[in-house]
Each structure stands twice: as C-alpha cells, then as structure tokens.
PDB file of N, CA and C in Angstrom:
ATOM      1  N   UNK A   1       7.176  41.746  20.278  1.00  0.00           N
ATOM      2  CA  UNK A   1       6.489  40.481  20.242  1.00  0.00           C
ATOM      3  C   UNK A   1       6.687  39.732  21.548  1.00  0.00           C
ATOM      4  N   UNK A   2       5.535  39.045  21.741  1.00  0.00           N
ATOM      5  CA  UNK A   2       5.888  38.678  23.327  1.00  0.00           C
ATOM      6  C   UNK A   2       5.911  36.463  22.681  1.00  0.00           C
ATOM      7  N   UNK A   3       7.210  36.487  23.715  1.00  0.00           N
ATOM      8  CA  UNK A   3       7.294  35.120  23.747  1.00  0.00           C
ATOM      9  C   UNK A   3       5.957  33.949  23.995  1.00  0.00           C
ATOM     10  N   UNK A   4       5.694  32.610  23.512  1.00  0.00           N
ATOM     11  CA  UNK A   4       5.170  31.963  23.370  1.00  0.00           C
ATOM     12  C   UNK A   4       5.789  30.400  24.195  1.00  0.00           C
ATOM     13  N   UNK A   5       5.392  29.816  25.246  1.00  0.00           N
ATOM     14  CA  UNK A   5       6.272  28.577  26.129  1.00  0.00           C
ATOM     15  C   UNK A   5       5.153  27.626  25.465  1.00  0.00           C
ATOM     16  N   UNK A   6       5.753  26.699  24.639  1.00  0.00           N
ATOM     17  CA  UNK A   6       5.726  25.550  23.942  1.00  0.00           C
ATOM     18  C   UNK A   6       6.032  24.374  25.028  1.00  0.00           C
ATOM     19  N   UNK A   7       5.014  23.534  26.046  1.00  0.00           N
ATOM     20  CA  UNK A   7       5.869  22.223  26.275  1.00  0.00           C
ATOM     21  C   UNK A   7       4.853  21.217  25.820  1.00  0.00           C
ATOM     22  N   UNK A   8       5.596  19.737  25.979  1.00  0.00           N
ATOM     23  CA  UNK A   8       5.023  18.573  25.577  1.00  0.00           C
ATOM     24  C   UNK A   8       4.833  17.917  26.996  1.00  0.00           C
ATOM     25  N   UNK A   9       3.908  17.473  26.661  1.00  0.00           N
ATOM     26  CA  UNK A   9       3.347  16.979  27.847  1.00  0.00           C
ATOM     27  C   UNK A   9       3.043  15.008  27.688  1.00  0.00           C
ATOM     28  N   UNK A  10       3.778  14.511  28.239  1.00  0.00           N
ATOM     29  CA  UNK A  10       3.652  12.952  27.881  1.00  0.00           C
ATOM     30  C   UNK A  10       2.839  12.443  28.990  1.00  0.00           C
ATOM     31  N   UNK A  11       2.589  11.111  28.581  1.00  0.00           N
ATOM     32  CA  UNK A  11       1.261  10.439  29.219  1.00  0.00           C
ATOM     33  C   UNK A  11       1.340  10.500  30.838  1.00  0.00           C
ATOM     34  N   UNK A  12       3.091   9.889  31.033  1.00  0.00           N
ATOM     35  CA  UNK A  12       3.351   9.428  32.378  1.00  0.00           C
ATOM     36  C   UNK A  12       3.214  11.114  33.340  1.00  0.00           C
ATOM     37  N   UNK A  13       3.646  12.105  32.526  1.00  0.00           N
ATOM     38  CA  UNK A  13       3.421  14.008  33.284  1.00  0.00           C
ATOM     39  C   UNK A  13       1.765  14.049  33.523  1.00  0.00           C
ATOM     40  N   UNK A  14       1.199  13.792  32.504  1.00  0.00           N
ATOM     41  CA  UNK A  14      -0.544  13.240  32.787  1.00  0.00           C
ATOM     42  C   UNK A  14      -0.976  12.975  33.661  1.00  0.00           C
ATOM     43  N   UNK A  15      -0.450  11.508  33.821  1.00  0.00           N
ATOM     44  CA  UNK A  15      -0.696  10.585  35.090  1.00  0.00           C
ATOM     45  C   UNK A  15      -0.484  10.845  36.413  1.00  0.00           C
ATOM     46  N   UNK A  16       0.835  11.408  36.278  1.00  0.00           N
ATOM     47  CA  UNK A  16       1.169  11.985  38.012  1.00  0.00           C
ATOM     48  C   UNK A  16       0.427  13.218  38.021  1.00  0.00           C
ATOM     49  N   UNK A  17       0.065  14.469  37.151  1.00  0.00           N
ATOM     50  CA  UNK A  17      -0.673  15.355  37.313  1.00  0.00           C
ATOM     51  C   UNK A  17      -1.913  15.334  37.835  1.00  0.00           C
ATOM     52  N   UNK A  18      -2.739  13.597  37.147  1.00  0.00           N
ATOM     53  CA  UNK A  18      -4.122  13.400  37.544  1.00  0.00           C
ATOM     54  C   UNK A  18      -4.064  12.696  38.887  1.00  0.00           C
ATOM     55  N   UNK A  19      -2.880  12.376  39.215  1.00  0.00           N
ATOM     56  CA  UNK A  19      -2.436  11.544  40.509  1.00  0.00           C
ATOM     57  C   UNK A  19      -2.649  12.529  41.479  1.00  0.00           C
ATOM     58  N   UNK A  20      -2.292  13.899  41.626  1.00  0.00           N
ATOM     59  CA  UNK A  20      -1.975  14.675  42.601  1.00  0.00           C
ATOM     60  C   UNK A  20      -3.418  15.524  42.769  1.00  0.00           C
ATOM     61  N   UNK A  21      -3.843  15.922  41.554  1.00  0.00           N
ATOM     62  CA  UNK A  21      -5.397  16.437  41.443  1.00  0.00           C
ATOM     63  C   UNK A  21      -6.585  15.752  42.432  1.00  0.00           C
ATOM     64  N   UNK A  22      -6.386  14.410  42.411  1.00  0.00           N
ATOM     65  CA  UNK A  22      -7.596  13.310  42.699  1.00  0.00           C
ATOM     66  C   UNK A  22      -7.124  12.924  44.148  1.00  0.00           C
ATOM     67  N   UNK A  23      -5.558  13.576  44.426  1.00  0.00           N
ATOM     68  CA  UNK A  23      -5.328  13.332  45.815  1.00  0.00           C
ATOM     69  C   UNK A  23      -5.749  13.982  46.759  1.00  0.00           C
ATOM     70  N   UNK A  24      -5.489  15.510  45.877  1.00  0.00           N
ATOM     71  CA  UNK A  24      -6.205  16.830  46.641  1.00  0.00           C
ATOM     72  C   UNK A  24      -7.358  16.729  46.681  1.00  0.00           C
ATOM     73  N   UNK A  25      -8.246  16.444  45.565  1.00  0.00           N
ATOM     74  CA  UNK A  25      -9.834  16.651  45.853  1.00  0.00           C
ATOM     75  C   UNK A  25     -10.145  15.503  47.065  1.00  0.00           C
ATOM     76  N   UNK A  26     -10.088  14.395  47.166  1.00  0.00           N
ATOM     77  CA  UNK A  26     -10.348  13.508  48.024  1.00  0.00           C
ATOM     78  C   UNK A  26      -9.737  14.337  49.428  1.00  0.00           C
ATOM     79  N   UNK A  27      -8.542  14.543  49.521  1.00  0.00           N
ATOM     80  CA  UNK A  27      -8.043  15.224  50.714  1.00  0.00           C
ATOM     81  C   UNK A  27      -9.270  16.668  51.282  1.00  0.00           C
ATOM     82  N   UNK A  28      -9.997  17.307  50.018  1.00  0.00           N
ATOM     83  CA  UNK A  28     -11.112  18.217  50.285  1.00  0.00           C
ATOM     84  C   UNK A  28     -12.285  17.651  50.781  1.00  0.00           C
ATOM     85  N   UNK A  29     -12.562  17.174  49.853  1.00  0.00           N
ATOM     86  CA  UNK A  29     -13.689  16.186  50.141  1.00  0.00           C
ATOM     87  C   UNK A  29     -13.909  15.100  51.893  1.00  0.00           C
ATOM     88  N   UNK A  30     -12.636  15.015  52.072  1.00  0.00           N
ATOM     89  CA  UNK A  30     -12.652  14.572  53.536  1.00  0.00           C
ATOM     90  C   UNK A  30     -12.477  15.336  54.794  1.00  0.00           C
ATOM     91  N   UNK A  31     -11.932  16.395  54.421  1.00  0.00           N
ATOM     92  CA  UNK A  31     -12.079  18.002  55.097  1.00  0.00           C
ATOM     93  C   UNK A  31     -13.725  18.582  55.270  1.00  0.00           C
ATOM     94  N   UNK A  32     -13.812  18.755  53.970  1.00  0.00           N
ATOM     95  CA  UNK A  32     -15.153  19.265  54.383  1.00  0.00           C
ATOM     96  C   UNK A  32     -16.852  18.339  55.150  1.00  0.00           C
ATOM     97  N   UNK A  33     -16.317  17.008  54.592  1.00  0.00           N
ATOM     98  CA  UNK A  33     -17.279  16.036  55.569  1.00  0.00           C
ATOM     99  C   UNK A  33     -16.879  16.262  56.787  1.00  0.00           C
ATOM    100  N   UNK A  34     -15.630  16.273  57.230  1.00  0.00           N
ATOM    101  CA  UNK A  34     -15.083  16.234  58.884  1.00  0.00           C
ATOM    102  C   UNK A  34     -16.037  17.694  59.131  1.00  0.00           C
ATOM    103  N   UNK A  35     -15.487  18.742  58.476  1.00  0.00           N
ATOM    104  CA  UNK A  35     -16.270  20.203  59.120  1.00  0.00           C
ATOM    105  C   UNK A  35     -17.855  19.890  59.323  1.00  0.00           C
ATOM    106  N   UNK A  36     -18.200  19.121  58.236  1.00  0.00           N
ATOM    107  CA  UNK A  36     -19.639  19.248  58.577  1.00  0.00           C
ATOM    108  C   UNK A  36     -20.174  18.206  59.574  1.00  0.00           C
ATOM    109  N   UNK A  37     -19.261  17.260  59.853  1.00  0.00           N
ATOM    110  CA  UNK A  37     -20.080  16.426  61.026  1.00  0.00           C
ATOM    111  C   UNK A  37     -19.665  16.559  62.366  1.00  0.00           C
ATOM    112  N   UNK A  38     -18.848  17.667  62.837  1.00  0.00           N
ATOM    113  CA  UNK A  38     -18.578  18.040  64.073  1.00  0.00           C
ATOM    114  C   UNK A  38     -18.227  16.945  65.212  1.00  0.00           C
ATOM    115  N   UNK A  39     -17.654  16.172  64.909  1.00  0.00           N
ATOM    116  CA  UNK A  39     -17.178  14.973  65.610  1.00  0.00           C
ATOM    117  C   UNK A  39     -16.346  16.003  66.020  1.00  0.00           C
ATOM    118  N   UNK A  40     -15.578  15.549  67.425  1.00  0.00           N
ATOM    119  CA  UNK A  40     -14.434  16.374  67.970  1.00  0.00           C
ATOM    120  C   UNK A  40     -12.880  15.296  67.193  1.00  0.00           C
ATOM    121  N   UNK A  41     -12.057  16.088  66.697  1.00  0.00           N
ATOM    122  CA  UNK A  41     -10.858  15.380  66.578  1.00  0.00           C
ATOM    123  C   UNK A  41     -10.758  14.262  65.442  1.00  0.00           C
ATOM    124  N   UNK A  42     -11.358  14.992  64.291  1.00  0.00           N
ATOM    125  CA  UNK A  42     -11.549  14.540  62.642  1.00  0.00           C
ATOM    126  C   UNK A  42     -11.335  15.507  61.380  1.00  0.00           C
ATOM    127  N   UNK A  43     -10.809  16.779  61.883  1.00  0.00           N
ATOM    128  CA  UNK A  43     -10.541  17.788  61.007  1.00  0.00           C
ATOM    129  C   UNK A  43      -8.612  17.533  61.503  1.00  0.00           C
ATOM    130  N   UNK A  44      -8.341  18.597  59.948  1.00  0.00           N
ATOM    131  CA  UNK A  44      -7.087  18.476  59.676  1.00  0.00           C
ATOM    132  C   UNK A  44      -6.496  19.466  60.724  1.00  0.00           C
ATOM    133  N   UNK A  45      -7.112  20.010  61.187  1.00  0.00           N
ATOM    134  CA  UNK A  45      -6.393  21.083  62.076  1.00  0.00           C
ATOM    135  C   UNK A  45      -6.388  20.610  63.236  1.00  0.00           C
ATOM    136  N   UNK A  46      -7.282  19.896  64.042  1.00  0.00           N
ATOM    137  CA  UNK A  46      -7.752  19.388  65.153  1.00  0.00           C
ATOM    138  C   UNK A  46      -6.289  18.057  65.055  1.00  0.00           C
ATOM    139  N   UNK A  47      -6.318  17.064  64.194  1.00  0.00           N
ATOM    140  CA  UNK A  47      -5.542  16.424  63.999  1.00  0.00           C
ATOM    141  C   UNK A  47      -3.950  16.869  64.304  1.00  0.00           C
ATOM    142  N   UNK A  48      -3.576  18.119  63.797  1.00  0.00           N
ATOM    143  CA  UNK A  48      -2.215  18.659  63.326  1.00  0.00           C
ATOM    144  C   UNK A  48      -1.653  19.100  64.776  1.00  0.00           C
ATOM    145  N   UNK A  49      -2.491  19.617  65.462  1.00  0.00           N
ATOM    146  CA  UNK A  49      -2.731  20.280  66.740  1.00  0.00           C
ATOM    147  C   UNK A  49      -2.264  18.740  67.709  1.00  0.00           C
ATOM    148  N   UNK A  50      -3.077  17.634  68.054  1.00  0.00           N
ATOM    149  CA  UNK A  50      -2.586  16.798  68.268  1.00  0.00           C
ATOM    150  C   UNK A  50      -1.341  15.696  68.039  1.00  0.00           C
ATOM    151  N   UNK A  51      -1.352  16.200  66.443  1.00  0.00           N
ATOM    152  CA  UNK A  51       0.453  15.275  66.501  1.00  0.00           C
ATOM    153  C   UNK A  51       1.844  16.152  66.908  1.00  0.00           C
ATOM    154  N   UNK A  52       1.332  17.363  66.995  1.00  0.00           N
ATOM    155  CA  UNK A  52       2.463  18.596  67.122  1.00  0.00           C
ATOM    156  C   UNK A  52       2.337  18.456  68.565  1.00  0.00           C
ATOM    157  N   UNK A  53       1.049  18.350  69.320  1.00  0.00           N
ATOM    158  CA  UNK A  53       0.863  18.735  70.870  1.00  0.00           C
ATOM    159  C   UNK A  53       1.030  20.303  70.930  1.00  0.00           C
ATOM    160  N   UNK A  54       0.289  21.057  69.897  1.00  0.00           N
ATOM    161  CA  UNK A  54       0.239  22.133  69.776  1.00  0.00           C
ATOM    162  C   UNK A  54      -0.082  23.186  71.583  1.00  0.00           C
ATOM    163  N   UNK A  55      -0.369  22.285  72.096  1.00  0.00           N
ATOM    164  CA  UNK A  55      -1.434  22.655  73.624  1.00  0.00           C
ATOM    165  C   UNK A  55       0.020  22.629  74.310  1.00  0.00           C
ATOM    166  N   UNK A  56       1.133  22.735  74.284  1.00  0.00           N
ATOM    167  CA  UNK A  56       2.543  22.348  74.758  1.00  0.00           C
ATOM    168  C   UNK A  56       3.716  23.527  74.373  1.00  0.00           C
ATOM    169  N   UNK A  57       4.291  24.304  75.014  1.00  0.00           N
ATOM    170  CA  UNK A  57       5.279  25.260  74.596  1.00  0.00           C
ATOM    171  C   UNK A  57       6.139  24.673  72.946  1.00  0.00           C
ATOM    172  N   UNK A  58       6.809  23.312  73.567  1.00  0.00           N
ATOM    173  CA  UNK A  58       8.126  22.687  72.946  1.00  0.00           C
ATOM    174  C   UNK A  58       6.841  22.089  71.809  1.00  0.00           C
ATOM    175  N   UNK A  59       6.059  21.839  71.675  1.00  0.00           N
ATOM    176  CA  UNK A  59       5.384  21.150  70.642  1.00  0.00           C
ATOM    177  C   UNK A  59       5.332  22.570  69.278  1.00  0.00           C
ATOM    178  N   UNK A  60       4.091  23.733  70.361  1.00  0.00           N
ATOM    179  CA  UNK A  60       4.381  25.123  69.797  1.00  0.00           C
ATOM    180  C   UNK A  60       5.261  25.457  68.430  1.00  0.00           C
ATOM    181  N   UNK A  61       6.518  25.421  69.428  1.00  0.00           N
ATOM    182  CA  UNK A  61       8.120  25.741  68.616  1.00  0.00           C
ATOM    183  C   UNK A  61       8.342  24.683  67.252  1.00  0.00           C
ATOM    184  N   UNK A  62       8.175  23.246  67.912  1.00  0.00           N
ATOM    185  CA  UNK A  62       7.973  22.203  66.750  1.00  0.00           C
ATOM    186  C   UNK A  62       7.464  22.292  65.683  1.00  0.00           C
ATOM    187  N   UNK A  63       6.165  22.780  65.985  1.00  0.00           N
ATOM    188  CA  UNK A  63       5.331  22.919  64.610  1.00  0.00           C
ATOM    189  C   UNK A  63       5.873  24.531  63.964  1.00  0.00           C
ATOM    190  N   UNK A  64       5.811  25.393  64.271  1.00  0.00           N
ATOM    191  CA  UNK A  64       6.637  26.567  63.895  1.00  0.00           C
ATOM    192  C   UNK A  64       7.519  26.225  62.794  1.00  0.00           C
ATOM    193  N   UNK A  65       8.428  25.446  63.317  1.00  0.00           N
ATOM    194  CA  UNK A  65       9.781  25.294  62.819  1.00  0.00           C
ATOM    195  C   UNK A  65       9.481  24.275  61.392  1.00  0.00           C
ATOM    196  N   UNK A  66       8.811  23.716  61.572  1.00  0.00           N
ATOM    197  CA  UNK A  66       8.457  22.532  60.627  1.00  0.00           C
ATOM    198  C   UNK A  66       7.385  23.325  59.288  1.00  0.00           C
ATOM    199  N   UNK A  67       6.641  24.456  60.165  1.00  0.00           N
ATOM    200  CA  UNK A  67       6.108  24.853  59.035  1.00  0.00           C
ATOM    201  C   UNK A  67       6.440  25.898  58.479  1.00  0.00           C
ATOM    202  N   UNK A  68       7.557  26.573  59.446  1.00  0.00           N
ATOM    203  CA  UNK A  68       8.347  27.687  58.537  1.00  0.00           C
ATOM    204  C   UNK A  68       9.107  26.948  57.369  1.00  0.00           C
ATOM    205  N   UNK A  69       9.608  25.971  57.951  1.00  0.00           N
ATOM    206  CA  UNK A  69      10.991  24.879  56.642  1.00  0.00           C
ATOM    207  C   UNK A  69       9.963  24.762  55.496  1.00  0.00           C
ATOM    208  N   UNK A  70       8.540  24.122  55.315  1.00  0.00           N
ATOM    209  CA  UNK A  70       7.985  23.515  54.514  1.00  0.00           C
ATOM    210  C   UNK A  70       7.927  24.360  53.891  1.00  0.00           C
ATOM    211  N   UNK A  71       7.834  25.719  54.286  1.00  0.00           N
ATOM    212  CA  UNK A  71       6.548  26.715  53.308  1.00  0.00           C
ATOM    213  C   UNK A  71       7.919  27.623  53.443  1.00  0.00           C
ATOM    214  N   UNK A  72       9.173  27.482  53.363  1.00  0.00           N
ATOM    215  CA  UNK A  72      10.406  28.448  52.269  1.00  0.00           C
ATOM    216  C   UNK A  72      10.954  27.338  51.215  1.00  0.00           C
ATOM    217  N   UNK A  73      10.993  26.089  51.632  1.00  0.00           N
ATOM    218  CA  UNK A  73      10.949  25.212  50.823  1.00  0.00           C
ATOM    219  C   UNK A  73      10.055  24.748  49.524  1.00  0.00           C
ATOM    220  N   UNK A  74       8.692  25.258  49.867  1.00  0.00           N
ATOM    221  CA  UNK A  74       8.049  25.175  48.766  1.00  0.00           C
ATOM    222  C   UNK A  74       7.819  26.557  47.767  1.00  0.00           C
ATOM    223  N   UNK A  75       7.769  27.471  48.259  1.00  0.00           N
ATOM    224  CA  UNK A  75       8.035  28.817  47.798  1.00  0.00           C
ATOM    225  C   UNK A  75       9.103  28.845  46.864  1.00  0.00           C
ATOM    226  N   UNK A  76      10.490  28.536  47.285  1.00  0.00           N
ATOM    227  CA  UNK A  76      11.908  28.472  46.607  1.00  0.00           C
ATOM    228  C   UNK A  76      11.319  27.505  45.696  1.00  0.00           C
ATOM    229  N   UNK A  77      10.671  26.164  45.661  1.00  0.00           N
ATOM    230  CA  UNK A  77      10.203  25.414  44.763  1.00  0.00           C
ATOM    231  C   UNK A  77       9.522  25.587  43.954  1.00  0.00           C
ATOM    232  N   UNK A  78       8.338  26.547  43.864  1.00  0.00           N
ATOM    233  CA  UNK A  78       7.892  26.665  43.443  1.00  0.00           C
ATOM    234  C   UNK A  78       7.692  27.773  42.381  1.00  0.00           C
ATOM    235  N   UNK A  79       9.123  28.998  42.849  1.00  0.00           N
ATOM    236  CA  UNK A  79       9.754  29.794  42.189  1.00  0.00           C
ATOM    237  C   UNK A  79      11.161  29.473  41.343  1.00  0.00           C
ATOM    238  N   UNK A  80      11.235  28.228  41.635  1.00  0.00           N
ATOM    239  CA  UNK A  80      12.238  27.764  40.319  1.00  0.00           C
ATOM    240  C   UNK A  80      11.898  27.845  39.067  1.00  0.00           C
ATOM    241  N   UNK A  81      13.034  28.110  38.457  1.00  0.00           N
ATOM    242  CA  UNK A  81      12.244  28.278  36.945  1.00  0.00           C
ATOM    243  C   UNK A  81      12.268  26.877  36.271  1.00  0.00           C
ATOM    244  N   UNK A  82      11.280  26.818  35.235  1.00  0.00           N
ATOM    245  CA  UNK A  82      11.103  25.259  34.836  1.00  0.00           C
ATOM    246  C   UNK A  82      11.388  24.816  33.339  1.00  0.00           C
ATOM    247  N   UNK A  83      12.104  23.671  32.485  1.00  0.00           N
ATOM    248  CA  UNK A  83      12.185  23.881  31.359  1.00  0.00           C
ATOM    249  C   UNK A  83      11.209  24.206  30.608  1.00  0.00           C
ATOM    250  N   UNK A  84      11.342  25.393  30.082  1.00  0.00           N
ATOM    251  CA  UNK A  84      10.207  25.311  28.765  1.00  0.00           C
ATOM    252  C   UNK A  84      11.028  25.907  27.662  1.00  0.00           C
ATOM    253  N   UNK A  85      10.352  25.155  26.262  1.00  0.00           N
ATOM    254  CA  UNK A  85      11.104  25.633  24.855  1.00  0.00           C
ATOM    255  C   UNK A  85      10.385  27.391  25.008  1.00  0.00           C
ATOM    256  N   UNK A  86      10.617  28.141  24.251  1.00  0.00           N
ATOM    257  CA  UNK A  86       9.963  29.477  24.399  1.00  0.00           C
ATOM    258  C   UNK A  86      10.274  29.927  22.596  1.00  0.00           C
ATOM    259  N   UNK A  87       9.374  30.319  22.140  1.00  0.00           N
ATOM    260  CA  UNK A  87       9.535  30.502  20.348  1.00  0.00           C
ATOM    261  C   UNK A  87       8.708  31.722  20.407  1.00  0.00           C
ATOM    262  N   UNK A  88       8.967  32.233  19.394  1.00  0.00           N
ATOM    263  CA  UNK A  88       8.890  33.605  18.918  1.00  0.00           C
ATOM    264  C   UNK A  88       7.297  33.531  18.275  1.00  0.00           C
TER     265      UNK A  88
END
C-alpha cells in the first residue's frame, strides 16, 4: 500500500501562497512586455548584467559567486523534507 500525505492548509499558508504566485506572474508579465518592446536596458538580464557590471572581470566573479550561493541554497531548500502527517 502506498502512503497517502494529508496536510491542512490554513488561510494565512493561502495568503502567502497567493502572495508569491501574483508576485511571480506580475514579475512575468513585466519580463515579457520588456522582451517585446526592445527598449535597450529594461529586461531582467540586461538589468542583472548592469548591477553585477557583468562587462568587468571582478563583477564576472561577483555574480558567479552570488549565483552559485543562491542556487545550492535553494536546492538544499528546496530538498528539505517538509512536515506532512502521512496515513495509510
């Protein structure tokens, strides 16, 4: 028999769930207007590139380092295991 994960989900888990959903879509939604109106220096990459000074050796290394940390940090995070009841 294979296990069954039972959780409860309360209003305020809701709220921040619909919080983060409506952050991302807007965060898309302003991505893909930037792609489509070809302004120079209104996309997220164009942006990222400029606060890193990606065009710069020591900037280079900066962003590297910052996005290696984020993305073992969220990985390990996201491979934590999480409470759930589990019933037969």
């Amino acid at each position: 028999m294979s296990a069954t994960i039972v959780t409860r989900t309360s209003m305020g888990e809701v709220r921040r769930r619909l919080f983060w959903a409506i952050l991302a879509a807007i965060g898309i939604v302003y991505e893909i207007r930037a792609l489509q109106d070809e302004a120079p220096g209104d996309t997220l990459s164009e942006t990222t590139r400029l606060v890193f000074r990606t065009d710069t050796p020591v900037g280079r290394v900066v962003w590297y380092v910052c996005w290696g940390t984020l993305g073992a940090w969220f990985a390990a995070h996201i491979a934590k295991a999480t409470k759930a009841v589990a019933t037969n």
